[in-house]
C-alpha atoms as a PDB file:
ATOM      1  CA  UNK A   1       0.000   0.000   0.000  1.00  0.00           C
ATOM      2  CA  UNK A   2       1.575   3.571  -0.968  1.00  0.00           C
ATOM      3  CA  UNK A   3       2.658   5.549   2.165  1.00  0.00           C
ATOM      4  CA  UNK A   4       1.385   9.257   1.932  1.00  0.00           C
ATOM      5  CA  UNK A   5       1.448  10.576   5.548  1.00  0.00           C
ATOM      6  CA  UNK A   6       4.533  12.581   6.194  1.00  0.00           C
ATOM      7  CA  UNK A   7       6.460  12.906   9.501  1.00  0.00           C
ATOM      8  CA  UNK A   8       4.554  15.232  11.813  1.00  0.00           C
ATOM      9  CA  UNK A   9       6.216  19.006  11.006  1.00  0.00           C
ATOM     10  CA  UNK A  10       6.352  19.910  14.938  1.00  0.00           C
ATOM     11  CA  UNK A  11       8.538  17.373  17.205  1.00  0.00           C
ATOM     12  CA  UNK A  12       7.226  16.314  20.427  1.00  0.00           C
ATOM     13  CA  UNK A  13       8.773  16.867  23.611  1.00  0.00           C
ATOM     14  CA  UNK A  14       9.502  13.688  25.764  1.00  0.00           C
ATOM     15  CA  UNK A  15       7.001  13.916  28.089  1.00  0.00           C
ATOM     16  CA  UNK A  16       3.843  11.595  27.581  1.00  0.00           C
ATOM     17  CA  UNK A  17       1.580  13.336  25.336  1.00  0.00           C
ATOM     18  CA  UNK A  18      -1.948  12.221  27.625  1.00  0.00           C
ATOM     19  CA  UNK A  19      -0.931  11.332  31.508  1.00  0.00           C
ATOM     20  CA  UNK A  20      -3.970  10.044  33.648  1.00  0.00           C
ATOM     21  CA  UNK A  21      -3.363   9.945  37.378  1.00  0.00           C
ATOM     22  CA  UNK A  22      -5.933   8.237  39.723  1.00  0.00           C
ATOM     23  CA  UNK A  23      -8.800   9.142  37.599  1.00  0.00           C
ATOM     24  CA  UNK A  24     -12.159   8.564  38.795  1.00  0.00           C
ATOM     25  CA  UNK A  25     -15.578   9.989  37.226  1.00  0.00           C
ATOM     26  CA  UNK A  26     -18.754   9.652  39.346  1.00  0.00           C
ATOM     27  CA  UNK A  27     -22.392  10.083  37.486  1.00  0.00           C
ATOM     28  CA  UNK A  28     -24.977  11.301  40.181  1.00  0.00           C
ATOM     29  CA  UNK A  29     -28.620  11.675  39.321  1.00  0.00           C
ATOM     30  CA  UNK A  30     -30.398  12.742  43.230  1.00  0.00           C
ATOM     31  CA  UNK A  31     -29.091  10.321  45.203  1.00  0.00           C
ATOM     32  CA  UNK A  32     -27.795   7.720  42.928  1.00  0.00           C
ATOM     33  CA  UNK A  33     -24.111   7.776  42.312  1.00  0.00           C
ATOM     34  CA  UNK A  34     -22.550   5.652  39.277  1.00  0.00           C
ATOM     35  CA  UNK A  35     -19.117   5.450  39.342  1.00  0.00           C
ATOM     36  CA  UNK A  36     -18.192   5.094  35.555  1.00  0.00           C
ATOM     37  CA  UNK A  37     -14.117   4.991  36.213  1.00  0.00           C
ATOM     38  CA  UNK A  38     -12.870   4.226  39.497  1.00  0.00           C
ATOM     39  CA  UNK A  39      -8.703   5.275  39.998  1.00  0.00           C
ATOM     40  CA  UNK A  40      -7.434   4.857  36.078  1.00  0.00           C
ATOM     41  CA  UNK A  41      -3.560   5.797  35.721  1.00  0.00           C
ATOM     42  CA  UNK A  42      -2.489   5.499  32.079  1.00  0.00           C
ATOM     43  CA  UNK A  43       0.365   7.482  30.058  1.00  0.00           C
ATOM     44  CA  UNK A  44       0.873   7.906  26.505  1.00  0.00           C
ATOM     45  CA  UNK A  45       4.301   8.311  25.475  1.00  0.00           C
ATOM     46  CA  UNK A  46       4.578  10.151  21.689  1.00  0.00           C
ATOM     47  CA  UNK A  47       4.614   7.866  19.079  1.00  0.00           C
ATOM     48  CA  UNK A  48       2.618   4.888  20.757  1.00  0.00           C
ATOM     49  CA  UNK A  49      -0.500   3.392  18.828  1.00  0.00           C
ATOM     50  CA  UNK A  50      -2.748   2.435  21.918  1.00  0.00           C
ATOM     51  CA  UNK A  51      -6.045   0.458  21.584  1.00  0.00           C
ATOM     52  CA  UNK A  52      -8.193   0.754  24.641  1.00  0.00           C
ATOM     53  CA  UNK A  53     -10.774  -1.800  24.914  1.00  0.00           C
ATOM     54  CA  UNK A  54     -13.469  -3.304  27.117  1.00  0.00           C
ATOM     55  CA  UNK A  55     -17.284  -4.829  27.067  1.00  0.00           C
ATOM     56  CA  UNK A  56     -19.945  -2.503  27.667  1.00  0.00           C
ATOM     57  CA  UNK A  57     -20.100  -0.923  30.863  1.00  0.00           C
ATOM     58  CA  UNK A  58     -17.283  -1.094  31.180  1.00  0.00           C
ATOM     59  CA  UNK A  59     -15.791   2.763  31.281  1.00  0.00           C
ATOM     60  CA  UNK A  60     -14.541   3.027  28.085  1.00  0.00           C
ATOM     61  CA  UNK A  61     -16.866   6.035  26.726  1.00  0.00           C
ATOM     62  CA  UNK A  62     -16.180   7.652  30.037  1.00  0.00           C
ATOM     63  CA  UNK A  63     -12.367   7.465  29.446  1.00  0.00           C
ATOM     64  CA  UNK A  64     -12.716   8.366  25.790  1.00  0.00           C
ATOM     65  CA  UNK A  65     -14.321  11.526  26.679  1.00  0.00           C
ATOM     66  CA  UNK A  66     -12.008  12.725  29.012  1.00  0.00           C
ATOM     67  CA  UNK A  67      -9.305  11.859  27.287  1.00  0.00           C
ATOM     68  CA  UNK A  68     -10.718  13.775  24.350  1.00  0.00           C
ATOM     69  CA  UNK A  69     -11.552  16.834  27.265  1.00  0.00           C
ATOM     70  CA  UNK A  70     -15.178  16.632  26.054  1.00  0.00           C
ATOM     71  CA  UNK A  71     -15.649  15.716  30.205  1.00  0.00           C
ATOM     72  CA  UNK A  72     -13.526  16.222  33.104  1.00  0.00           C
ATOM     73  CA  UNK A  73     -12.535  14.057  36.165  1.00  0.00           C
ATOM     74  CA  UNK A  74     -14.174  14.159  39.105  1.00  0.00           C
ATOM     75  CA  UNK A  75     -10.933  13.090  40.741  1.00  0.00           C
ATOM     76  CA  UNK A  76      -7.754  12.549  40.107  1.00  0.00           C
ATOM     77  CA  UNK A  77      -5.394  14.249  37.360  1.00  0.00           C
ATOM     78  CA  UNK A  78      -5.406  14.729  33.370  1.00  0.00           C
ATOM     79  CA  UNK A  79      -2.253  15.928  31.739  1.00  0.00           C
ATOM     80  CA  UNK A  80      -1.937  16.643  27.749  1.00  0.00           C
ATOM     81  CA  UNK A  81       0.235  17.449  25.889  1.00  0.00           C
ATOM     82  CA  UNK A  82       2.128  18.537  29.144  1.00  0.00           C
ATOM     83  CA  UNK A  83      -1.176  21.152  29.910  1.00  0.00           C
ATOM     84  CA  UNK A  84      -3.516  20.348  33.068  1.00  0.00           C
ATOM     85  CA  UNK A  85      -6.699  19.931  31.907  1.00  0.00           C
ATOM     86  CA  UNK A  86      -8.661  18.120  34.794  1.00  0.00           C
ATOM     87  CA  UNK A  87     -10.446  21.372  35.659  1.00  0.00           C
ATOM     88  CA  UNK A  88     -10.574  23.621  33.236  1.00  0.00           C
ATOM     89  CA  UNK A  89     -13.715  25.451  32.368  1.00  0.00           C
ATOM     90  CA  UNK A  90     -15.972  24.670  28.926  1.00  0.00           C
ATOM     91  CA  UNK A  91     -14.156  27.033  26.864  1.00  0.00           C
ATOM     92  CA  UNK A  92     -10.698  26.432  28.016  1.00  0.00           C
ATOM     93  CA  UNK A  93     -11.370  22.399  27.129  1.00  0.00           C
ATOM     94  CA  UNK A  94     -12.964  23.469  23.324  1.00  0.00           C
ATOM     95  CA  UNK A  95      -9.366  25.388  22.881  1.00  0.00           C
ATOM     96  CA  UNK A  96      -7.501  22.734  23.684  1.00  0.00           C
ATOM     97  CA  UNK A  97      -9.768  19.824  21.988  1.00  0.00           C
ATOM     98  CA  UNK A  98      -9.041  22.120  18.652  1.00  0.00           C
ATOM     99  CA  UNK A  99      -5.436  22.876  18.945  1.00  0.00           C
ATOM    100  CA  UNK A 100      -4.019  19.462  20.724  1.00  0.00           C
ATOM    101  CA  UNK A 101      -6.703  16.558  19.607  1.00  0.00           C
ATOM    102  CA  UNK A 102      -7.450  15.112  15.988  1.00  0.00           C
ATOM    103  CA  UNK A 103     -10.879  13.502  16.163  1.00  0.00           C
ATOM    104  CA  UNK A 104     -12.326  10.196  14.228  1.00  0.00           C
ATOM    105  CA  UNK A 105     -15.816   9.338  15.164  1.00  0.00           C
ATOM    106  CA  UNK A 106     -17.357   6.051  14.162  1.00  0.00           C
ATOM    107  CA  UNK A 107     -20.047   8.095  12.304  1.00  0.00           C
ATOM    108  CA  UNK A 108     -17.779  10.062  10.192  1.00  0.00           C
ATOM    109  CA  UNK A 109     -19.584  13.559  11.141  1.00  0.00           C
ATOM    110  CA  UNK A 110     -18.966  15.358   7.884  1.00  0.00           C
ATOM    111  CA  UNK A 111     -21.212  18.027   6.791  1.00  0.00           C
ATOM    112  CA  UNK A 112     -23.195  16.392   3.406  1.00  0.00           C
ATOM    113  CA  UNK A 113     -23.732  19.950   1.576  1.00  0.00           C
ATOM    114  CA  UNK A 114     -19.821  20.270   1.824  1.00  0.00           C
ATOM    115  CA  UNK A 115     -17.122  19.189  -0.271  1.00  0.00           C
ATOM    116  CA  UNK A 116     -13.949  16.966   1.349  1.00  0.00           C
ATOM    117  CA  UNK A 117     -12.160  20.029   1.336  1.00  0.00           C
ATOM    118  CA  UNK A 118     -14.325  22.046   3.681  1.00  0.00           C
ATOM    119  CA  UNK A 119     -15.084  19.323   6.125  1.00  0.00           C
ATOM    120  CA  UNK A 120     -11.361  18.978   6.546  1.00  0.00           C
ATOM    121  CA  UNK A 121     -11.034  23.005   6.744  1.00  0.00           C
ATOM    122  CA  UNK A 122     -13.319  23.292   9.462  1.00  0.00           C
ATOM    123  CA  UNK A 123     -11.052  22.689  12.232  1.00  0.00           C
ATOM    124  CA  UNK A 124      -8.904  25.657  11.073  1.00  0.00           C
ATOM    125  CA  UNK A 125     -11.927  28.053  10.638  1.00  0.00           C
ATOM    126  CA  UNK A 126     -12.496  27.660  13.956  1.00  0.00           C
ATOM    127  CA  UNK A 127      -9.040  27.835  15.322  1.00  0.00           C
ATOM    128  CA  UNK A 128      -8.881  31.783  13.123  1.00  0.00           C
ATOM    129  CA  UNK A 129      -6.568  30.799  10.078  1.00  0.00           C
ATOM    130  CA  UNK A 130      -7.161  32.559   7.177  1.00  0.00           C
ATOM    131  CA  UNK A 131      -9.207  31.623   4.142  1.00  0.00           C
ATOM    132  CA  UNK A 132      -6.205  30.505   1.777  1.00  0.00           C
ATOM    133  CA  UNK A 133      -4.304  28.849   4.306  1.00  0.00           C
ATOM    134  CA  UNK A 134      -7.136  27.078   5.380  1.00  0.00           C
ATOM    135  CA  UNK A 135      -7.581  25.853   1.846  1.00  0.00           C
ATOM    136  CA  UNK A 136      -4.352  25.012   1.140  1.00  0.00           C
ATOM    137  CA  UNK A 137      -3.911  23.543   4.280  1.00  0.00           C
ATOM    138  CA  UNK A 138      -6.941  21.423   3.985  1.00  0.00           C
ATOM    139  CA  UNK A 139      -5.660  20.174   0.332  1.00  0.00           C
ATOM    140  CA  UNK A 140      -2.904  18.796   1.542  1.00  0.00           C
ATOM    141  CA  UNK A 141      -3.998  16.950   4.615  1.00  0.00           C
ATOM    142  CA  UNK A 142      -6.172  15.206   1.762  1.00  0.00           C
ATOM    143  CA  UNK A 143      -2.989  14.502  -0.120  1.00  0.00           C
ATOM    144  CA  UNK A 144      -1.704  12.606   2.442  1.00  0.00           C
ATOM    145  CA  UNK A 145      -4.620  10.135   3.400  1.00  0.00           C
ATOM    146  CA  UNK A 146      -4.504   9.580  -0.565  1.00  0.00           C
ATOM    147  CA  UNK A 147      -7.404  11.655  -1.360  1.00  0.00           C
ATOM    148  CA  UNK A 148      -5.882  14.164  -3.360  1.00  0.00           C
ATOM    149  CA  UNK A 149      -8.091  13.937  -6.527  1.00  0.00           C
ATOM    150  CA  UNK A 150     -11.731  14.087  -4.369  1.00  0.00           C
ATOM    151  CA  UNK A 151     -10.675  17.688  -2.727  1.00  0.00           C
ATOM    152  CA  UNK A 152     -13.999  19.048  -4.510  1.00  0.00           C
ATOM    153  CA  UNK A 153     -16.217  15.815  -3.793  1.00  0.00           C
ATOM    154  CA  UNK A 154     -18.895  15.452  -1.323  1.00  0.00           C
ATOM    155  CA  UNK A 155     -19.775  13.261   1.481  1.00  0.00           C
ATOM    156  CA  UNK A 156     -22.359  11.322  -0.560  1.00  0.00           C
ATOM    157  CA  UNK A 157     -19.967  10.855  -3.674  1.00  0.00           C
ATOM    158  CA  UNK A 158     -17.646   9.367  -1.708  1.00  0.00           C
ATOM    159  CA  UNK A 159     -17.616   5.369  -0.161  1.00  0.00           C
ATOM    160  CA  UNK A 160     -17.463   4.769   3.574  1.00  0.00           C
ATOM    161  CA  UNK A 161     -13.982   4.179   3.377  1.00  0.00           C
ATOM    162  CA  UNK A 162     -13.628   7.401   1.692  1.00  0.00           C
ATOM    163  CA  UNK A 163     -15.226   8.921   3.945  1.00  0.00           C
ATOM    164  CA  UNK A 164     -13.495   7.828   7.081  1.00  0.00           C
ATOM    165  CA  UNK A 165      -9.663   9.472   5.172  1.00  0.00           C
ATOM    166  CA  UNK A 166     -11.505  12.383   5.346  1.00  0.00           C
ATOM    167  CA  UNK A 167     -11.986  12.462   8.653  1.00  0.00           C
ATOM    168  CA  UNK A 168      -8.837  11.119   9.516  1.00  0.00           C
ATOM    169  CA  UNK A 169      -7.180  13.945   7.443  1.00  0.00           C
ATOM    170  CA  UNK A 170      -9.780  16.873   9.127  1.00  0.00           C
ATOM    171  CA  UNK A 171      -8.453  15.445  12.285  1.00  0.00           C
ATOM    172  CA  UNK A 172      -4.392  16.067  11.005  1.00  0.00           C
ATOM    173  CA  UNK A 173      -5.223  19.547   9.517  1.00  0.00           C
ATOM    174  CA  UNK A 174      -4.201  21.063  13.410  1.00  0.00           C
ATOM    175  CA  UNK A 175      -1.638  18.997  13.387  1.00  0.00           C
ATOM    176  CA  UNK A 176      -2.631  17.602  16.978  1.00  0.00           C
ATOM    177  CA  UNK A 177      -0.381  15.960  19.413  1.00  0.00           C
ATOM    178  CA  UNK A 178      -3.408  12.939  19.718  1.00  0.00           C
ATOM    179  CA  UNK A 179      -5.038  11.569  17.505  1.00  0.00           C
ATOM    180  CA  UNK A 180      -7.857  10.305  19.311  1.00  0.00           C
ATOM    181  CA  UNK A 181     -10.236   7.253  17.253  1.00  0.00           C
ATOM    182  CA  UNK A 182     -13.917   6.150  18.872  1.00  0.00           C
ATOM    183  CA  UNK A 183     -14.755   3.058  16.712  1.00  0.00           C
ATOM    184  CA  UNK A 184     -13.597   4.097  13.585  1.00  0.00           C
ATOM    185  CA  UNK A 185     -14.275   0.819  11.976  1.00  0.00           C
ATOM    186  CA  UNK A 186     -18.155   0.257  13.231  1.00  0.00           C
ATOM    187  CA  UNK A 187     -19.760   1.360  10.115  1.00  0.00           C
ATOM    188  CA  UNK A 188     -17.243   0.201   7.849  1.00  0.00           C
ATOM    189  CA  UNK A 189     -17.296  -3.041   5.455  1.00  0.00           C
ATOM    190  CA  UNK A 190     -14.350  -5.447   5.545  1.00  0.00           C
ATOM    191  CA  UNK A 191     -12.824  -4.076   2.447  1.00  0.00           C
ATOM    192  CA  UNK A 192     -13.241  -0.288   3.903  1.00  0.00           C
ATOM    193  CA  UNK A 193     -12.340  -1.137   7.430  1.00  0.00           C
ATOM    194  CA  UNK A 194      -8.901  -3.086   6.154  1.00  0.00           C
ATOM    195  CA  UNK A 195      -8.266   0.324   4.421  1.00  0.00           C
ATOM    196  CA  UNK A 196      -8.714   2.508   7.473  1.00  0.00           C
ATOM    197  CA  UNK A 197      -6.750   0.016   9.777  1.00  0.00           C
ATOM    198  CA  UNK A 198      -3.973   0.623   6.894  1.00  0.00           C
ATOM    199  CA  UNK A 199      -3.982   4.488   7.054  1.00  0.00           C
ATOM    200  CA  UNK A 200      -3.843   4.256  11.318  1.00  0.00           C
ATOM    201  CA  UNK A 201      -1.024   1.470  10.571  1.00  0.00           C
ATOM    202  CA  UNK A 202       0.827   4.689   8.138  1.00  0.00           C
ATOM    203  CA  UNK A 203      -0.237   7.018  11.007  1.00  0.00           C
ATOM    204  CA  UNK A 204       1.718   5.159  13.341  1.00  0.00           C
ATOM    205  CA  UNK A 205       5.265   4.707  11.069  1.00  0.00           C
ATOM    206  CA  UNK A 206       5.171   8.607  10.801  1.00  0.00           C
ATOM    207  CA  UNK A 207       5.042   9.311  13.989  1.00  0.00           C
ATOM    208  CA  UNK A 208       1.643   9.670  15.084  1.00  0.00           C
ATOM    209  CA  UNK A 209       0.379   9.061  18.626  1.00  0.00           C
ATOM    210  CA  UNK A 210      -2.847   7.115  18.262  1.00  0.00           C
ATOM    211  CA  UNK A 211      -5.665   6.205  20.912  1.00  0.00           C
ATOM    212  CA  UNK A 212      -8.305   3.783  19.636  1.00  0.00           C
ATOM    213  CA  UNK A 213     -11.143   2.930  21.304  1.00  0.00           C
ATOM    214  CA  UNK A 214     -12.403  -0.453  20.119  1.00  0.00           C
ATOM    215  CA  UNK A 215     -14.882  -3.436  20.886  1.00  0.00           C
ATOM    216  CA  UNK A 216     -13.447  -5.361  18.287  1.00  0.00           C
ATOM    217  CA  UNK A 217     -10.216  -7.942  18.783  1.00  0.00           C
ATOM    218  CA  UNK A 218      -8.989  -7.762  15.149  1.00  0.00           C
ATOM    219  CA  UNK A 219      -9.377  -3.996  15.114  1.00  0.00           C
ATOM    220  CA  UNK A 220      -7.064  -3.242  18.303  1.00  0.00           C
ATOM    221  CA  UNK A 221      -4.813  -6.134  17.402  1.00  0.00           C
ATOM    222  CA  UNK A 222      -3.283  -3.218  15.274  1.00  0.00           C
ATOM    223  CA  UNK A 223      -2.236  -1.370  18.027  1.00  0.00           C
ATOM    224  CA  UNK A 224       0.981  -1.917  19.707  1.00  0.00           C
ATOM    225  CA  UNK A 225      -0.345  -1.840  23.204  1.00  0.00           C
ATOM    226  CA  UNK A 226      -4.042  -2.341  24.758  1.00  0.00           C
ATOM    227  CA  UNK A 227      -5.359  -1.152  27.582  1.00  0.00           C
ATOM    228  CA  UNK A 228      -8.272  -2.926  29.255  1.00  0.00           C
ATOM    229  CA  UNK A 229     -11.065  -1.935  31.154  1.00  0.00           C
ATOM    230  CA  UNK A 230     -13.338  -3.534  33.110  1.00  0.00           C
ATOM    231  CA  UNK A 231     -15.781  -1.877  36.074  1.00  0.00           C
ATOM    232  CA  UNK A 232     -14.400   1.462  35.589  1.00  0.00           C
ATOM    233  CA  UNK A 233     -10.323   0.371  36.144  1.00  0.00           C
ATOM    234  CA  UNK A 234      -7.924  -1.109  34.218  1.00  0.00           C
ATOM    235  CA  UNK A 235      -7.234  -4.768  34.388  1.00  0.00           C
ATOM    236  CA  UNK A 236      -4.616  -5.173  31.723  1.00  0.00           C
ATOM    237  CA  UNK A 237      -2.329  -2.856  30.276  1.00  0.00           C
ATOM    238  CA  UNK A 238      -0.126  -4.655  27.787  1.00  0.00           C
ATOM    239  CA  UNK A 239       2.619  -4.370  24.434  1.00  0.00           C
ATOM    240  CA  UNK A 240       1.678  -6.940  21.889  1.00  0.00           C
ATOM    241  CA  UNK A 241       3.696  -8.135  19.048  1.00  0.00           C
ATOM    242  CA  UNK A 242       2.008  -6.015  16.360  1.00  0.00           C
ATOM    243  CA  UNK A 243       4.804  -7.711  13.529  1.00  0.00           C
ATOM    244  CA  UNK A 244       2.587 -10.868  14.042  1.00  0.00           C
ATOM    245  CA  UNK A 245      -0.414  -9.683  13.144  1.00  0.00           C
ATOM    246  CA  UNK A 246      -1.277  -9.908   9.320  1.00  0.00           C
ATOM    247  CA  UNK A 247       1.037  -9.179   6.345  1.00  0.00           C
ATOM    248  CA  UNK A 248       0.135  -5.481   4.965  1.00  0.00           C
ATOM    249  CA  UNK A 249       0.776  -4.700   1.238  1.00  0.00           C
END
């Protein structure tokens, strides 16, 4: 499979790019209380492909959205990209979500009446970069997912495959210092979702910190680490022999 992806332009310092310290996140509705994680500790290191997994229940959303600083702890400590984010306020998290995380949700969540270019501009609009740098920039996060010839193509000309490099290159465009996946496979065929699992594999070899979040065994056997969960804490957090795993063209 042709390589596009590039080595990331900025260089990350040594520290781990995501550090969890004794996290815990506590649901109360009256006086129920629903403790969703109970004391996770987990770093990141740059570079490291991660697949966090566990059934349902089991505290993986939870994790995934405070890793992603869409939620904060209610104990315990959140580091990334070397910035404390356990308490910051609503606006303070949407900064750093757009400047330090690249996003892949399992349902794509591209805008239909816009073209692949836009969708991956968006992040840039938002973060106050000019029109032609936006569209520049935009073209050539498509170049390197391989998408290069459908920069003027919409959502619905594209296949599901497709339409997941798109969203893997809207979430490069920032060059972030995670790139953070919530099933990125579920709505994917076998043909599509071998393609994707490529692109995170290229991701990876150029330098990319990746956190998946996965129900599926084939799909984090990718990774070269998983991370277990089960009643809120971690019951396995291992390195696995990625080399053994399939034969990639």
């Amino acid at each position: 499979m042709t390589t596009y992806l590039a080595e990331p332009s900025q260089p990350y310092a040594a520290e781990p790019v995501l550090s969890l310290r004794d996290v815990t996140k506590v649901y109360r509705n009256g006086s129920l209380e629903v403790a969703a994680l109970r004391g996770v500790t987990v770093d990141v290191q740059p570079g490291e492909y991660v697949a966090v997994m566990g059934p349902s229940g089991s505290g993986k959303s939870t994790l995934m959205h405070i890793i992603g600083c869409l939620d904060v702890p209610t104990a315990g400590s959140y580091h990334l990209a070397g910035e404390d984010v356990s308490s910051m306020s609503e606006n303070e998290l949407a900064d750093v979500r757009n400047r330090s995380i690249g996003f892949v949700f399992q349902q794509f969540n591209l805008l239909a009446s816009m073209t692949a270019a836009s969708n991956v501009a968006l992040p840039l609009a938002y973060a106050g970069v000019s029109r032609a740098q936006r569209r520049e920039r935009a073209e050539a996060s498509l170049g390197r997912v391989g998408l290069a010839d459908r920069v003027g193509h919409r959502p619905g000309e594209l296949s599901g495959g497709q339409q997941q490099r798109v969203a893997v290159a809207r979430a490069l465009v920032t060059e972030p210092a995670l790139v953070l996946a919530d099933e990125p496979t579920g709505n994917l065929d076998s043909t599509s979702t071998a393609d994707v699992l490529d692109l995170f594999d290229e991701l990876h070899e150029a330098g990319r910190t990746v956190v998946l979040i996965t129900h599926e065994h084939d799909v984090a056997a990718r990774a070269g680490r998983i991370v277990r969960l089960r009643d809120g804490m971690v019951t396995d957090d291992s390195p696995q022999a990625v080399a053994a795993v399939g034969v990639r063209s």
